[in-house]
Protein backbone atom coordinates (compact mmCIF):
# COMPACT_ATOMS: atom_id res chain seq x y z
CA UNK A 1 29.53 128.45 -61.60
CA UNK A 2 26.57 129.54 -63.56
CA UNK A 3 23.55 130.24 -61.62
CA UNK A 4 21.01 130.73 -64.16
CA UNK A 5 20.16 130.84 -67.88
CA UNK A 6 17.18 132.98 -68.34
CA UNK A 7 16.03 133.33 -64.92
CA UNK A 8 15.81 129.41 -64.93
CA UNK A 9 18.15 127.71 -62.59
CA UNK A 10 20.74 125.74 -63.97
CA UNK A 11 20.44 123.20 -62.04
CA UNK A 12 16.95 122.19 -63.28
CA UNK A 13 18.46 121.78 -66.81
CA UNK A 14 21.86 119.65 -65.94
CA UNK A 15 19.75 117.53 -63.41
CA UNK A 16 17.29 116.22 -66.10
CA UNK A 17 20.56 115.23 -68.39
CA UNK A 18 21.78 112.98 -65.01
CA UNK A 19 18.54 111.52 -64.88
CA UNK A 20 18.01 110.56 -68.61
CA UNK A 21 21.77 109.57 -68.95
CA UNK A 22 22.71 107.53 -66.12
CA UNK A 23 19.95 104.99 -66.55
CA UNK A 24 20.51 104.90 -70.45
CA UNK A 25 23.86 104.22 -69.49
CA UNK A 26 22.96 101.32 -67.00
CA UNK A 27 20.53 100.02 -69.57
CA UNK A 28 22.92 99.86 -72.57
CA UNK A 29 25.75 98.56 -70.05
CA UNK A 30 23.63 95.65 -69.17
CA UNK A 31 22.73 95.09 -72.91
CA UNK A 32 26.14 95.11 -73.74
CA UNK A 33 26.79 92.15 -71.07
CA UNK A 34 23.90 89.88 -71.82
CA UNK A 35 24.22 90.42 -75.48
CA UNK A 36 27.88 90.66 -76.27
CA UNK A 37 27.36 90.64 -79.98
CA UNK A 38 26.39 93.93 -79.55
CA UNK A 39 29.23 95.38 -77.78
CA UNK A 40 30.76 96.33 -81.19
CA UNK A 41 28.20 97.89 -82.45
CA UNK A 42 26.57 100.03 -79.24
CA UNK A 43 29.06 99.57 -77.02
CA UNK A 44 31.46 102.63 -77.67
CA UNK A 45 27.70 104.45 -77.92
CA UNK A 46 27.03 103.02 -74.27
CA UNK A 47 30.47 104.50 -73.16
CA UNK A 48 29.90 107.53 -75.06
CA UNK A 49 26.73 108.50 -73.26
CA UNK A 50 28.21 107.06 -69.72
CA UNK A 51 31.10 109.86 -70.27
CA UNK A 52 28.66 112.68 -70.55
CA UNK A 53 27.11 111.29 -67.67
CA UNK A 54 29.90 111.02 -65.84
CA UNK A 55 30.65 114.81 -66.88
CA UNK A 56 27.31 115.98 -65.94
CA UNK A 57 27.41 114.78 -62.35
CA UNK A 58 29.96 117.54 -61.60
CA UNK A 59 28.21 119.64 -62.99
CA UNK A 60 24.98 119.13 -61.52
CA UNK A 61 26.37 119.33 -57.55
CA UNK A 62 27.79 122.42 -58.39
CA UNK A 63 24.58 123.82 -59.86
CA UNK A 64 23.01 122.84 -56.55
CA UNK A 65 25.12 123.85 -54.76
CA UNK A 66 24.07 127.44 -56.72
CA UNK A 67 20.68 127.32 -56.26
CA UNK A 68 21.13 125.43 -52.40
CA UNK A 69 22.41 129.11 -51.46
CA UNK A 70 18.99 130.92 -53.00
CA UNK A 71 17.01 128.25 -51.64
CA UNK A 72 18.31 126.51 -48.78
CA UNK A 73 19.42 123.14 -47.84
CA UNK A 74 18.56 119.91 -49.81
CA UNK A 75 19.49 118.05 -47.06
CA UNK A 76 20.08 114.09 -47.54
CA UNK A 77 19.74 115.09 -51.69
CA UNK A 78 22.99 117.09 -51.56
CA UNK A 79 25.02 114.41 -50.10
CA UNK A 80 23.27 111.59 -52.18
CA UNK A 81 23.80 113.93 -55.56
CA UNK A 82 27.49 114.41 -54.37
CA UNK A 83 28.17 111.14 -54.14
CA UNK A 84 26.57 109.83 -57.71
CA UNK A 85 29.82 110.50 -59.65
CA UNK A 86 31.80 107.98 -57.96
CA UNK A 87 28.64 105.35 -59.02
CA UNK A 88 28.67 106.44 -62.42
CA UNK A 89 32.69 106.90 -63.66
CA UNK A 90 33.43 103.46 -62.68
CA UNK A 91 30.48 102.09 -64.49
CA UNK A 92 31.60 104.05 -67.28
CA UNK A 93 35.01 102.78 -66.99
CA UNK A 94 34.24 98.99 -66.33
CA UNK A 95 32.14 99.75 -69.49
CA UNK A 96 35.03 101.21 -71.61
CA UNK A 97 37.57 98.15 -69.98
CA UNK A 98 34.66 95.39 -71.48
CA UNK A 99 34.32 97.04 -75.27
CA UNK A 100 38.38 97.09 -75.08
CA UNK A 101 39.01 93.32 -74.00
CA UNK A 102 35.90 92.57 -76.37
CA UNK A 103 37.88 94.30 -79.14
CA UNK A 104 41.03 92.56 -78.53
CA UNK A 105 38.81 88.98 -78.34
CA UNK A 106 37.64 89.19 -81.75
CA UNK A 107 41.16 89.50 -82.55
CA UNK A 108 42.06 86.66 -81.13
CA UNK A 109 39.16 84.56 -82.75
CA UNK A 110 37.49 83.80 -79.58
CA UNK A 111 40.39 81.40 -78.48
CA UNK A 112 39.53 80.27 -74.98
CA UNK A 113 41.66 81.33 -72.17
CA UNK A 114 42.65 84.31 -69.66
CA UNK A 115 41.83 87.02 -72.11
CA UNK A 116 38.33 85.56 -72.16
CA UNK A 117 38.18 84.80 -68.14
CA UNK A 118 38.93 88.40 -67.60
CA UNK A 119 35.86 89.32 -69.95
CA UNK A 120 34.03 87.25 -68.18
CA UNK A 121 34.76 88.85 -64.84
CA UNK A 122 35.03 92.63 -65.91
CA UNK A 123 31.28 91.59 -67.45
CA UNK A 124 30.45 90.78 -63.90
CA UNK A 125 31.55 93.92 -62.16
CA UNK A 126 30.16 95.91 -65.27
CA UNK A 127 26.44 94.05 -63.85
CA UNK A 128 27.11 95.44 -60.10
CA UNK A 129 28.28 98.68 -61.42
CA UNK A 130 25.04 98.74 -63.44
CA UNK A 131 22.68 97.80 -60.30
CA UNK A 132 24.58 100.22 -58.30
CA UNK A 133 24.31 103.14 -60.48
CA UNK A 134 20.96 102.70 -60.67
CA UNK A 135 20.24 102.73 -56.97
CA UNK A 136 21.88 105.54 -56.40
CA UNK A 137 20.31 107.85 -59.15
CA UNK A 138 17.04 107.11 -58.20
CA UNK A 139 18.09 107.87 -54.36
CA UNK A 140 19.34 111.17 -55.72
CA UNK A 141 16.15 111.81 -57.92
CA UNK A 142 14.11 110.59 -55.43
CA UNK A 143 15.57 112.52 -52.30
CA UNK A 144 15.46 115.89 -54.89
CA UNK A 145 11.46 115.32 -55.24
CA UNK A 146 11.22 114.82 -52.03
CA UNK A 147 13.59 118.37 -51.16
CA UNK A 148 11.22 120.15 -53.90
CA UNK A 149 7.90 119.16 -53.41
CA UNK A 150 7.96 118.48 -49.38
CA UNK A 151 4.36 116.57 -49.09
CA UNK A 152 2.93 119.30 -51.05
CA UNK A 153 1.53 116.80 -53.85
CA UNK A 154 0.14 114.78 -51.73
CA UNK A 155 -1.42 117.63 -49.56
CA UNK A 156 -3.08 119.13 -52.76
CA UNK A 157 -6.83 117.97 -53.86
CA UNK A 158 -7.28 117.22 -57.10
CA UNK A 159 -9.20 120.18 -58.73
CA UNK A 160 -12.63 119.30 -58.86
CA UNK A 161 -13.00 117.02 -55.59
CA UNK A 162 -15.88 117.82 -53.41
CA UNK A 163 -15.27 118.86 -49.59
């Protein structure tokens, strides 16, 4: 895998694409649930940016895994970061299986019955996928500050302070 673009670990870069994308991707999904009117419109944009999210998990464990062997171990980060994908694709798919059966609805002319019962229900999981997703990104983000910056922030006066 690549290590580095410009001396700059890779990592770095694919890591701040997880943490943009996976909460846009929770946000939108929930948006898409409380306002189905707009699953037409944003919803294949919601699953759009969910798939590159989904993508980009990959992607970002095996950058740190990269930069874990220049650096040293992440410890609790690595197995949170590994574990993010399987938050994210079925968020993105729950999201994908709602914009489908909300498709097919319309077509149907909002006629009351199973099709709209299993709406109902994938809209459900889609909220717990949501909540989910989001708990476990900020773990990951949060566990990564926490591998990078060690208590250092804290430790540090502000420039300035008196002794």
């Amino acid at each position: 895998m690549l290590d580095t673009i410009d001396g700059l670990p890779v990592h770095a870069l694919v890591v701040h694409g997880v943490t943009v994308l996976v909460p846009l991707t929770v946000l939108g999904v929930l948006a898409v649930v409380v306002l189905p009117r707009w699953r037409e419109r944003f919803g294949p944009l919601v699953v759009a940016v969910g798939a590159v999210a989904t993508v980009l998990c990959p992607l970002a464990t095996g950058s740190g895994e990269a930069l874990q062997a220049r650096v040293g171990d992440p410890g609790e980060h690595a197995q949170l970061g590994d574990q993010l994908v399987w938050f994210v694709l079925p968020l993105t798919l729950l999201a994908l299986v709602l914009v489908l059966l909300d498709r097919g609805s319309r077509r149907a002319r909002r006629t009351p019955g199973p099709r709209r019962t299993v709406t109902g229900v994938v809209a459900a999981l889609c909220v717990v996928a949501a909540v989910a997703a989001g708990v476990q990104v900020y773990r990951v983000g949060e566990s990564g500050a926490r591998a990078v910056w060690g208590g250092q922030v804290a430790a540090t006066e502000p420039s300035g302070a008196a002794s």
